[in-house]
Protein backbone atom coordinates (compact mmCIF):
# COMPACT_ATOMS: atom_id res chain seq x y z
CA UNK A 1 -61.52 41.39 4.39
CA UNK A 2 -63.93 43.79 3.75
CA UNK A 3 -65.94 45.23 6.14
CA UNK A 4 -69.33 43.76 5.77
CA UNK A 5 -67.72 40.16 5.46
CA UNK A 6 -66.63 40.95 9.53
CA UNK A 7 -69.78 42.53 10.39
CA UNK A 8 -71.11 39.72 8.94
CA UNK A 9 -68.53 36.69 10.87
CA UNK A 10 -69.21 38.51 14.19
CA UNK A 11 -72.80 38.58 14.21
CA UNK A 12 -72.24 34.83 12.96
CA UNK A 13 -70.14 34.33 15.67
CA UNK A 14 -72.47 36.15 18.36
CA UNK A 15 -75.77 34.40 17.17
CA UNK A 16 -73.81 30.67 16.96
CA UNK A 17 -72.67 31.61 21.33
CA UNK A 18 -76.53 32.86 21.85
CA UNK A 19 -77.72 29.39 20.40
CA UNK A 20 -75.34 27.43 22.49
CA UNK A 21 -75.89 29.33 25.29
CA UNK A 22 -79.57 29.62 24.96
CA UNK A 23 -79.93 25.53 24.60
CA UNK A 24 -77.45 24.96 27.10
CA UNK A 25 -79.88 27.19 29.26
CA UNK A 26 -82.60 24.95 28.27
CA UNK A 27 -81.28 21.39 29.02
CA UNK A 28 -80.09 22.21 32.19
CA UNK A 29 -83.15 24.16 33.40
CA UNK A 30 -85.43 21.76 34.99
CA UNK A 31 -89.35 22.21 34.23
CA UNK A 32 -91.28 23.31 37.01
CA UNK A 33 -94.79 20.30 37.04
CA UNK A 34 -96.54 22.19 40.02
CA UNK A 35 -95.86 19.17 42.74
CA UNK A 36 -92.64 19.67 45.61
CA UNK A 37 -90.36 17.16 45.11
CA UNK A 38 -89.97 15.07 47.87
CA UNK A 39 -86.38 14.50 49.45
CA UNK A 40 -85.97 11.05 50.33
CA UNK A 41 -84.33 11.66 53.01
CA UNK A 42 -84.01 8.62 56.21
CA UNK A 43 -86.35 9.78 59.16
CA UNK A 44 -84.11 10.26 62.00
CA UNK A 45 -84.42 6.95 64.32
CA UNK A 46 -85.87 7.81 67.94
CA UNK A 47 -83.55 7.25 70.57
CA UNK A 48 -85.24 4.04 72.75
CA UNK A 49 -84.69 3.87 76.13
CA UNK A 50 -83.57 0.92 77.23
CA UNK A 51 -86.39 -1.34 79.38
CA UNK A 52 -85.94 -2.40 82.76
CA UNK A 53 -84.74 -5.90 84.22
CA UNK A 54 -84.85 -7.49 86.73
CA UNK A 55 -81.05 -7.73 87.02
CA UNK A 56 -80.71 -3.90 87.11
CA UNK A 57 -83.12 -3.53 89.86
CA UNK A 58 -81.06 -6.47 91.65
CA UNK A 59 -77.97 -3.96 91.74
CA UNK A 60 -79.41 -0.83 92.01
CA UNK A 61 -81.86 -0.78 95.50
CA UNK A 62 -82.65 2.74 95.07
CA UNK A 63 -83.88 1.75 91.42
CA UNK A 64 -85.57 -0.95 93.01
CA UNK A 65 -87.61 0.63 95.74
CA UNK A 66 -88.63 3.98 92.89
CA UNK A 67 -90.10 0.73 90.70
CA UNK A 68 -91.91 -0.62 93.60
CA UNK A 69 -93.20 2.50 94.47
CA UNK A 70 -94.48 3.19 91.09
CA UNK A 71 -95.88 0.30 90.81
CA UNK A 72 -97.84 0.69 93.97
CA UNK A 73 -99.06 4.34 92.47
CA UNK A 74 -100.63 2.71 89.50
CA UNK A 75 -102.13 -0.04 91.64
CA UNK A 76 -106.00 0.68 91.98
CA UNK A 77 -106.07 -2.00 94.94
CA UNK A 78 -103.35 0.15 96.94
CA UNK A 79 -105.61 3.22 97.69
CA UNK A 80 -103.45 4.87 100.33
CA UNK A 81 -100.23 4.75 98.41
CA UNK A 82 -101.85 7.78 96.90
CA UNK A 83 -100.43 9.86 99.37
CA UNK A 84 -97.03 9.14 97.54
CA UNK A 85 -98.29 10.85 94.46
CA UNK A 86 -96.27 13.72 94.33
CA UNK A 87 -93.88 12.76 92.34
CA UNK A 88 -91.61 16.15 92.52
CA UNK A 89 -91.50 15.97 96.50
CA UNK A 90 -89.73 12.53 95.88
CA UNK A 91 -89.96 10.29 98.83
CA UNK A 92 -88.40 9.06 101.99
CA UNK A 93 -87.52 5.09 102.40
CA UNK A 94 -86.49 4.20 105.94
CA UNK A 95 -85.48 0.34 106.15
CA UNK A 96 -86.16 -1.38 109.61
CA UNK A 97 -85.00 -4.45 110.81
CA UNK A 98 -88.15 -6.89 111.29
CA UNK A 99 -87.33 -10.38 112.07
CA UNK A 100 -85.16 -12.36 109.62
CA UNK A 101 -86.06 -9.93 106.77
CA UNK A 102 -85.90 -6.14 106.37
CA UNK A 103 -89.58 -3.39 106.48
CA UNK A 104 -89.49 -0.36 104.13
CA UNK A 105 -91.28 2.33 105.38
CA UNK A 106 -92.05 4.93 102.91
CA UNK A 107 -92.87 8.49 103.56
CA UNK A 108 -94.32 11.23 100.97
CA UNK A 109 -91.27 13.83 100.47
CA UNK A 110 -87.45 12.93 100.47
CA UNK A 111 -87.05 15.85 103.15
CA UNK A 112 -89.82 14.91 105.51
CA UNK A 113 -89.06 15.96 109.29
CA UNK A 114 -89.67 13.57 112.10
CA UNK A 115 -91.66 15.94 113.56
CA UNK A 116 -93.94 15.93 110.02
CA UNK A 117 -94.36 11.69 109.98
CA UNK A 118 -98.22 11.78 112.18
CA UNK A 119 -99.38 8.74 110.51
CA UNK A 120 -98.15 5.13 110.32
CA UNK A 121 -96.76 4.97 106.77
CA UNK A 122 -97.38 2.80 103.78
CA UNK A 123 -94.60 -0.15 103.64
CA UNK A 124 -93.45 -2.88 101.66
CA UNK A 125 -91.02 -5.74 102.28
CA UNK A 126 -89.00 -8.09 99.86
CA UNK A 127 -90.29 -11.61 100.23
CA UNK A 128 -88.69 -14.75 98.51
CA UNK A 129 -88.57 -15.30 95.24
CA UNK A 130 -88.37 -11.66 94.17
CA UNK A 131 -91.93 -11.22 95.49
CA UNK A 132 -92.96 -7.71 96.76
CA UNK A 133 -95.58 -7.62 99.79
CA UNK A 134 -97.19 -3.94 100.53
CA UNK A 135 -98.78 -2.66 103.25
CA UNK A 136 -101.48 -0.11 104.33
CA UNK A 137 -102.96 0.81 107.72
CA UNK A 138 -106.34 2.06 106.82
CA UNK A 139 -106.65 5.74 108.12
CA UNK A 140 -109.48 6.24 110.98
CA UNK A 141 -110.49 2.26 111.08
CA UNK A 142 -110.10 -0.90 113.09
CA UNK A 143 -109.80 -3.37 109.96
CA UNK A 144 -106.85 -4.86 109.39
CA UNK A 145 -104.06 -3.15 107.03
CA UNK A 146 -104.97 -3.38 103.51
CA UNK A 147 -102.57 -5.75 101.84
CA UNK A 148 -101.37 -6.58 98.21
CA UNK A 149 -98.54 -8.74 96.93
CA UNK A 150 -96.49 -9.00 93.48
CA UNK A 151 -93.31 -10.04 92.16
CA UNK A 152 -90.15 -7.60 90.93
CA UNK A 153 -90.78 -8.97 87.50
CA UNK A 154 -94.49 -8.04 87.37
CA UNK A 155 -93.22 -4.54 88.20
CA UNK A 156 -90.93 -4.57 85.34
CA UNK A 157 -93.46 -5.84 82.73
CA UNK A 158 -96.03 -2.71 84.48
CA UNK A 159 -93.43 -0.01 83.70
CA UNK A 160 -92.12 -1.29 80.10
CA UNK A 161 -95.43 -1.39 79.07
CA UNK A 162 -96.13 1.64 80.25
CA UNK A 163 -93.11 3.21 78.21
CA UNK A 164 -92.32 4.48 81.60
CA UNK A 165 -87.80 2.96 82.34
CA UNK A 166 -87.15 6.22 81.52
CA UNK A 167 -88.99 7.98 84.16
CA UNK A 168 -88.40 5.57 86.78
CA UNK A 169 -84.74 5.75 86.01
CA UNK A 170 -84.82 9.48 86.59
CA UNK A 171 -87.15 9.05 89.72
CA UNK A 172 -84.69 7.17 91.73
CA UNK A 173 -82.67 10.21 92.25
CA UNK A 174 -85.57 11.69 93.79
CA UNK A 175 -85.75 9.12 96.69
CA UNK A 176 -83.56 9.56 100.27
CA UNK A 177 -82.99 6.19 101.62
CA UNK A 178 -82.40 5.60 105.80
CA UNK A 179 -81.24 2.53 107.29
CA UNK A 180 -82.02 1.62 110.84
CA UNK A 181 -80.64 -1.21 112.26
């Protein structure tokens, strides 16, 4: 073979790769319109906290007096339950003997001092039926106590539709419960 005939098959030969390579290059290479393309990727599901029941209150008191607390907080017609507001400070639940049925006394701050409890505190006690009956001595007055009653299950609805199981969940570790008997 002469020279120019291999000059000739290797520039063949480099062209035919540059082609291939060149279209190759082309096909795979996706055009650019201007717009993102979206991923379709699954938004990641929110973890949902389970709602309260009645049955878990029922087997967990210290659950059950933090929801009847809370409930009393977000109860315009229970003024003085205000007092419990602070919601870091926790509170103090002191169950008395009072007839046939038990009083909960309930003081602002799980580490209140006898010598800090001046006032007559707010109270509740557990009636039949799963009803809840709170009480208030109005500060500086001779009425009588200020007095509201409810049901466990209305105090469930309150705090699952107030998104607020969670909360309450993690409130009842902030609660110190005394029994007197």
């Amino acid at each position: 073979m002469t020279l120019l005939k291999r000059r000739f098959l290797l520039l063949t030969g480099l062209l035919g790769l540059l082609l291939i390579g060149g279209g190759l290059a082309i096909f795979t290479h996706q055009p650019s319109t201007g717009t993102p393309t979206s991923s379709t990727s699954k938004p990641t599901p929110k973890r949902q906290t389970p709602k309260l029941t009645v049955h878990e209150l029922a087997h967990n008191p210290e659950l059950k007096y933090t929801s009847i607390i809370y409930f009393a907080l977000h109860q315009p017609k229970l003024q003085r339950w205000q007092e419990l507001s602070d919601l870091e400070a926790g509170w103090q639940v002191e169950r008395y003997p009072h007839g046939n049925d038990w009083r909960y006394l309930v003081w602002p701050d799980k580490h209140i001092t006898d010598a800090e409890k001046n006032l007559e505190p707010n109270w509740f006690r557990l009636t039949a039926h799963q009803g809840v009956a709170y009480d208030s001595m109005i500060v500086h007055s001779f009425r009588k106590d200020q007095t509201y009653s409810t049901t466990l299950p209305k105090i469930v609805t309150l705090i699952n539709e107030r998104h607020a199981a969670k909360q309450v969940r993690h409130l009842s570790h902030n609660l110190t419960v005394k029994s007197h008997k």
